[in-house]
Protein backbone atom coordinates (compact mmCIF):
# COMPACT_ATOMS: atom_id res chain seq x y z
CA UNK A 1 25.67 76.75 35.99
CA UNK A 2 27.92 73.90 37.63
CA UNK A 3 31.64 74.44 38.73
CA UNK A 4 33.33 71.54 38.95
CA UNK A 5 37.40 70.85 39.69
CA UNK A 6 38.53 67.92 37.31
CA UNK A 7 41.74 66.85 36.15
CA UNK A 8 42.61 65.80 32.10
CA UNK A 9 45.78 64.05 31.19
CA UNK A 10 47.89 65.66 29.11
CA UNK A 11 49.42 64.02 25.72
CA UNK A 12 52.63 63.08 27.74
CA UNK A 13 49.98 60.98 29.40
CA UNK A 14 51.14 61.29 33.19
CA UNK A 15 51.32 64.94 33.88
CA UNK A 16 47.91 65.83 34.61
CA UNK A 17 46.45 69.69 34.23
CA UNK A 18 44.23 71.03 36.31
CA UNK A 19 41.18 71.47 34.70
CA UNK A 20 37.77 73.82 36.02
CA UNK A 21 35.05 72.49 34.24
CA UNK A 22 31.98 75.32 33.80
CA UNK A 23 28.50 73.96 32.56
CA UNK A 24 27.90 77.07 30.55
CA UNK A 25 25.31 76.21 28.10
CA UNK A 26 24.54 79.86 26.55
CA UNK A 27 27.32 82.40 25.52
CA UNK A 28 26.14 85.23 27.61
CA UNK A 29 26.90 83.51 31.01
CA UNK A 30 24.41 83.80 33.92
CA UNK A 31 25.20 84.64 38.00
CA UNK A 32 28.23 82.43 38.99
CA UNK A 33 30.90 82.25 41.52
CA UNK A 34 33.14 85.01 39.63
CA UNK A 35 35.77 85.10 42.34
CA UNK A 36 36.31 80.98 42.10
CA UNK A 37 37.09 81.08 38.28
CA UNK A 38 39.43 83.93 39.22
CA UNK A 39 41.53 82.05 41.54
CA UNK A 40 41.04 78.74 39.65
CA UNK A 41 42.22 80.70 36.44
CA UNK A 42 45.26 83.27 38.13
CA UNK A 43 45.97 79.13 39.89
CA UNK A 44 47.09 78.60 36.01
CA UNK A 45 44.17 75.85 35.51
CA UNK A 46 41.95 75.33 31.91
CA UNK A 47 38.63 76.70 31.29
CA UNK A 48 36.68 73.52 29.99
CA UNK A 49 32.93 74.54 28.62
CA UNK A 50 32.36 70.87 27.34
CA UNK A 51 28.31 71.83 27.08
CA UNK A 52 29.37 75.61 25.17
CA UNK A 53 28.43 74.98 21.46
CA UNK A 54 29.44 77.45 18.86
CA UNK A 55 26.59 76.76 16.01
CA UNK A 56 27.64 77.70 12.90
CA UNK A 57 25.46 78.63 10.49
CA UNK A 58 24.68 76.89 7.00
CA UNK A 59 26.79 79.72 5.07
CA UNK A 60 29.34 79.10 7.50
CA UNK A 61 29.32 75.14 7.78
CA UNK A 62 30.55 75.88 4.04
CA UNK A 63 33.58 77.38 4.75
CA UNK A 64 35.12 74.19 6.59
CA UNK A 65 36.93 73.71 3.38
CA UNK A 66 40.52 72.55 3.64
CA UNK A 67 41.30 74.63 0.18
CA UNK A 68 40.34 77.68 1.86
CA UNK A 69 43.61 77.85 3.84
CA UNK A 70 47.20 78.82 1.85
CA UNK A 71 48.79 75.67 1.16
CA UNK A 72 52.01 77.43 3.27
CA UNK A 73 50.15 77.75 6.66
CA UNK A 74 48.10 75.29 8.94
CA UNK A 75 45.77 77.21 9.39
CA UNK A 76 43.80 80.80 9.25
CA UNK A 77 44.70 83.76 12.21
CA UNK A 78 42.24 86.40 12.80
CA UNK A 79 43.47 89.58 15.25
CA UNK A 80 40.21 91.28 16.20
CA UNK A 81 42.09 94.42 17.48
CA UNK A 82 43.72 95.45 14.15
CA UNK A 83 40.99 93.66 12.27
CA UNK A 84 43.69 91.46 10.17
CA UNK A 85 43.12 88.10 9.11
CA UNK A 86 46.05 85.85 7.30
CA UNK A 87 46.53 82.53 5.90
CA UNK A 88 43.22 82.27 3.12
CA UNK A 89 44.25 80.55 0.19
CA UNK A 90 44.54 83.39 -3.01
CA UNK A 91 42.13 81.37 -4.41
CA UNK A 92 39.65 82.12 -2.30
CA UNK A 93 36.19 83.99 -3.43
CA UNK A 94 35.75 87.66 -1.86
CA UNK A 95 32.49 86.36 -0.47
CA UNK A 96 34.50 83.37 1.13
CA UNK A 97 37.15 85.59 2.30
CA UNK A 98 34.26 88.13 3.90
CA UNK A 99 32.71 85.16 5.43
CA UNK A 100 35.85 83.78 6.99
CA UNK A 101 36.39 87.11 8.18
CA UNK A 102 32.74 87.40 9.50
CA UNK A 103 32.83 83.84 11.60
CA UNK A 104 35.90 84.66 13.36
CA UNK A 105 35.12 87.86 14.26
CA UNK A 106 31.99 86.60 15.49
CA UNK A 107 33.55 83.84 17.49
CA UNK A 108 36.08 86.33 19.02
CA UNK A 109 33.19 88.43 19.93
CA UNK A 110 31.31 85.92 21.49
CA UNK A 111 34.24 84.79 23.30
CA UNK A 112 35.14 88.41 24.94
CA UNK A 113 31.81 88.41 25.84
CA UNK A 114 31.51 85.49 27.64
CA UNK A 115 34.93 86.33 29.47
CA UNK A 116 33.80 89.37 30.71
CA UNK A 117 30.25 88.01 31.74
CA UNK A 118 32.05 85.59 33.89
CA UNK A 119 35.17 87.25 35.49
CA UNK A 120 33.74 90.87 35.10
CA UNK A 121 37.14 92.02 37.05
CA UNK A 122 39.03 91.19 33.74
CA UNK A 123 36.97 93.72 31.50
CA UNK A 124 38.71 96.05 30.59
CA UNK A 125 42.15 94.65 30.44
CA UNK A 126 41.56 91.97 28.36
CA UNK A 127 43.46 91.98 25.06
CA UNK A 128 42.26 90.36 22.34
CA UNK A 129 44.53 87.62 21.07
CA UNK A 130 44.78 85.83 17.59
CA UNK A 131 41.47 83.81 16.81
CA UNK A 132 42.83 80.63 14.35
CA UNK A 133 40.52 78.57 12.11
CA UNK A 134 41.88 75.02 11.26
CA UNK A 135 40.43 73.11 8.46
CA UNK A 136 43.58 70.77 7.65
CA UNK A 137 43.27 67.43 9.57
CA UNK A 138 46.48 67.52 11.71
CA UNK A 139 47.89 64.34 10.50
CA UNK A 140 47.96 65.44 6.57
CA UNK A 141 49.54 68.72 6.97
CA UNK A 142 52.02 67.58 9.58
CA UNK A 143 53.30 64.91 7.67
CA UNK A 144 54.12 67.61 4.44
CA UNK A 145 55.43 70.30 6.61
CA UNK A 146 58.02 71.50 9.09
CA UNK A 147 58.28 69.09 12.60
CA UNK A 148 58.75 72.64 14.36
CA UNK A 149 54.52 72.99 13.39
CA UNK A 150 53.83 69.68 14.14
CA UNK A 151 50.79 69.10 17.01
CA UNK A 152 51.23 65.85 17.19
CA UNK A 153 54.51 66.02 19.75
């Protein structure tokens, strides 16, 4: 695995944020230097895994369906430690709801995982925060919804 310190610009275009770039390839990481990503991450810089692919798989490449979300949120929230997901559109199948429910538990999984492979000081005081799932292009819900949910500023 490669460690490398990188900067990215930010949208505001000349702050820049410090950026620790990790060439994880595999979601169960392998030997690293545990106590730089500690000090890079308590230094409040951005995990970057630019070679990390989540593959989805061909039930769940079916689910990146815009009409799956409620037409009153941007997108759908998954809290793995109360096991609550919010925002599916009531129109929904059970069996699209289930698998909804089954890819974002399985990303938050995989992401807890990976955390605690590579800064094994953290496990155990992790919590788990909310897992989202947007399938509404940024541009067409911002423009029909409140500015205070707008990405784009």
């Amino acid at each position: 695995m490669s460690i490398t310190n990188n900067t990215l610009e930010t949208k505001k275009g000349s702050e820049e944020a410090p950026v620790l770039v990790l060439g994880v390839s595999e979601w169960r990481a392998e030997e690293c230097d545990h106590e730089n990503i500690v000090n890079c991450l308590e230094d409040g810089q951005v995990l970057y895994f630019p070679s990390l692919p989540f593959v989805l798989t061909e039930e769940e490449q079916a689910l990146l369906d815009p009409r799956l979300v409620s037409p009153k949120r941007k997108n759908i929230m998954y809290q793995a430690d109360q096991g609550s997901i919010k925002g599916i559109a009531e129109n929904a199948s059970a069996q699209e709801k289930s698998a909804i429910e089954g890819l974002l538990k399985r990303y938050s999984e995989a992401s807890y995982q990976l955390l605690t492979d590579l800064i094994p000081q953290y496990r155990g005081k992790l919590h788990s925060p909310m897992n989202t799932l947007r399938l509404n292009a940024i541009d067409e819900w911002s423009d029909s919804h409140s500015f205070r949910k707008d990405d784009r500023r």
